[in-house]
C-alpha atoms as a PDB file:
ATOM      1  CA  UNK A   1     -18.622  17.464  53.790  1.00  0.00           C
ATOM      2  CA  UNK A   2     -17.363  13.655  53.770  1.00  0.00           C
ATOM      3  CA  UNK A   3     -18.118  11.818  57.263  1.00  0.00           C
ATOM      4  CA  UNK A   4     -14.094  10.594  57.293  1.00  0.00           C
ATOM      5  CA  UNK A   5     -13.284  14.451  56.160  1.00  0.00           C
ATOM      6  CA  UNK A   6     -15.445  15.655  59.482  1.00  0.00           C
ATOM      7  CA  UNK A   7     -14.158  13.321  61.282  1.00  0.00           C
ATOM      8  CA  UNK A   8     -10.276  14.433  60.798  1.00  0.00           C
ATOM      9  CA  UNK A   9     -11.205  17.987  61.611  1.00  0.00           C
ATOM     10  CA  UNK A  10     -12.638  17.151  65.144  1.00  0.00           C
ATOM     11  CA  UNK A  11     -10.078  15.028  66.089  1.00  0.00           C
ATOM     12  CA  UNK A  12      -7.575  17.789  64.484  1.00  0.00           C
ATOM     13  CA  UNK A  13      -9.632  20.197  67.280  1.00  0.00           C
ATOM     14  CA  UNK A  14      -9.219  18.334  70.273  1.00  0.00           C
ATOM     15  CA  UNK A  15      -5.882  17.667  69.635  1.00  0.00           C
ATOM     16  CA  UNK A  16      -4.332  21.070  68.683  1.00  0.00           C
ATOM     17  CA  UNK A  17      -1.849  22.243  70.700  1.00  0.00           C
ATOM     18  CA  UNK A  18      -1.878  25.719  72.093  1.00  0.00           C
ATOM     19  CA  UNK A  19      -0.708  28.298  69.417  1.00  0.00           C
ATOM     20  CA  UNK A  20      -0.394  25.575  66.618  1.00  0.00           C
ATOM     21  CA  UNK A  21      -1.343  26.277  63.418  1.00  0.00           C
ATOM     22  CA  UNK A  22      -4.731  24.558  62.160  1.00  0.00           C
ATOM     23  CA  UNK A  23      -2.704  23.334  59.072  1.00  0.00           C
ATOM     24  CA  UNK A  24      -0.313  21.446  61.232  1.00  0.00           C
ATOM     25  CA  UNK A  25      -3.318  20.227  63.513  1.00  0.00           C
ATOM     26  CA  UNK A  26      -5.120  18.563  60.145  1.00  0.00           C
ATOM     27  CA  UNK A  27      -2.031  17.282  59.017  1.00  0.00           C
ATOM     28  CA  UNK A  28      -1.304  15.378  62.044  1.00  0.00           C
ATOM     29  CA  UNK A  29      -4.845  13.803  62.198  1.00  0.00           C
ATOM     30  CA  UNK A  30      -5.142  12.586  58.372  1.00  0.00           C
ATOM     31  CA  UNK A  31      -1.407  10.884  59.071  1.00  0.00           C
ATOM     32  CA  UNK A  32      -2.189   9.423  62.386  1.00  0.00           C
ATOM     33  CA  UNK A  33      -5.895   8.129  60.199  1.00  0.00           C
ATOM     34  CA  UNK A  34      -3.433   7.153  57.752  1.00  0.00           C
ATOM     35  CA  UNK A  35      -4.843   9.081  54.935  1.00  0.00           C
ATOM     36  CA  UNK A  36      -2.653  10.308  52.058  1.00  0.00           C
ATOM     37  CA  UNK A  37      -2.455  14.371  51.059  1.00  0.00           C
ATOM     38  CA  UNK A  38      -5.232  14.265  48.801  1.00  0.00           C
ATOM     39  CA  UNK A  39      -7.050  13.912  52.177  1.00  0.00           C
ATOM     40  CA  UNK A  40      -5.155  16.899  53.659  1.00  0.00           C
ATOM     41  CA  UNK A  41      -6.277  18.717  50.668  1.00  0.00           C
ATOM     42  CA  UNK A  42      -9.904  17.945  51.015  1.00  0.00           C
ATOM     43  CA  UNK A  43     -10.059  18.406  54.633  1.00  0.00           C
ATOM     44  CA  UNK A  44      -8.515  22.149  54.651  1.00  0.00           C
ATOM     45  CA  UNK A  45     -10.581  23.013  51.490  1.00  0.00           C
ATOM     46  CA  UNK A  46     -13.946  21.941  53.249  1.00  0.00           C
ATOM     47  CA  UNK A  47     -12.804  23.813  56.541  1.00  0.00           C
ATOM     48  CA  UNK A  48     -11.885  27.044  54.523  1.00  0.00           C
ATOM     49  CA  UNK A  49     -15.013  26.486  52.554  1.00  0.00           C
ATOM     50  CA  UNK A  50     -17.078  26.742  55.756  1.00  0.00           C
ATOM     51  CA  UNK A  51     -14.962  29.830  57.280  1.00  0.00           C
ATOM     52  CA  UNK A  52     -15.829  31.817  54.037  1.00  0.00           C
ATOM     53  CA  UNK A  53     -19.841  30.681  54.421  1.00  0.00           C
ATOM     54  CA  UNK A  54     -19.500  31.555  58.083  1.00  0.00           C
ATOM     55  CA  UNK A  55     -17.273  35.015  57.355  1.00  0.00           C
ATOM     56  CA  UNK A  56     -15.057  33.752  59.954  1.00  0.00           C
ATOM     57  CA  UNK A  57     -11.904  32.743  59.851  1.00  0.00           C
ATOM     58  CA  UNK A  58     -10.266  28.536  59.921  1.00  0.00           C
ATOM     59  CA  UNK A  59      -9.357  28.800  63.766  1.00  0.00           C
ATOM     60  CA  UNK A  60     -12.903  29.571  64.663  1.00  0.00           C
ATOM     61  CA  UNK A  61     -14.426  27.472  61.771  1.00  0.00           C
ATOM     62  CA  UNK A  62     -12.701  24.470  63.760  1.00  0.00           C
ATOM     63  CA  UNK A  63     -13.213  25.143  66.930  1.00  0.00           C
ATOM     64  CA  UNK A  64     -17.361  25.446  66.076  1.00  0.00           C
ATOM     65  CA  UNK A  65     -17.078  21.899  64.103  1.00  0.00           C
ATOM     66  CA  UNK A  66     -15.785  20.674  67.278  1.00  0.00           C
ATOM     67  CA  UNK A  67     -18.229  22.107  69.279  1.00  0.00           C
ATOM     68  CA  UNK A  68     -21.073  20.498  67.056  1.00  0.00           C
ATOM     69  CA  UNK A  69     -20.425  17.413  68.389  1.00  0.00           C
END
């Protein structure tokens, strides 16, 4: 996984709002990073890729990147 794409998904974690989807989360981090889609694309594909590796599913796969470090 890309350092930038890691990065977006932590920040995405500690910035979702309660009951908001983790699509919506990543979005708003790659804009705010201002990052284009292809970005978006990359960042939900390595976060799904690591739910299916884990067997869990992309709300728990982001919540344990977070808690990483």
């Amino acid at each position: 996984m890309d350092q930038a794409i890691k990065e977006v998904l932590i920040e995405a974690a500690r910035t979702r709002q309660r009951k908001e989807p983790v699509e919506r989360a990543v979005g708003r981090a790659v804009r705010r990073r201002g990052m284009d889609y292809q970005s978006y694309i990359a960042a939900m594909s390595d976060l799904r890729d690591l739910a299916t590796s884990e067997k869990i599913d992309v709300d728990e796969a982001l919540k344990k990147l977070a808690e990483c470090e």
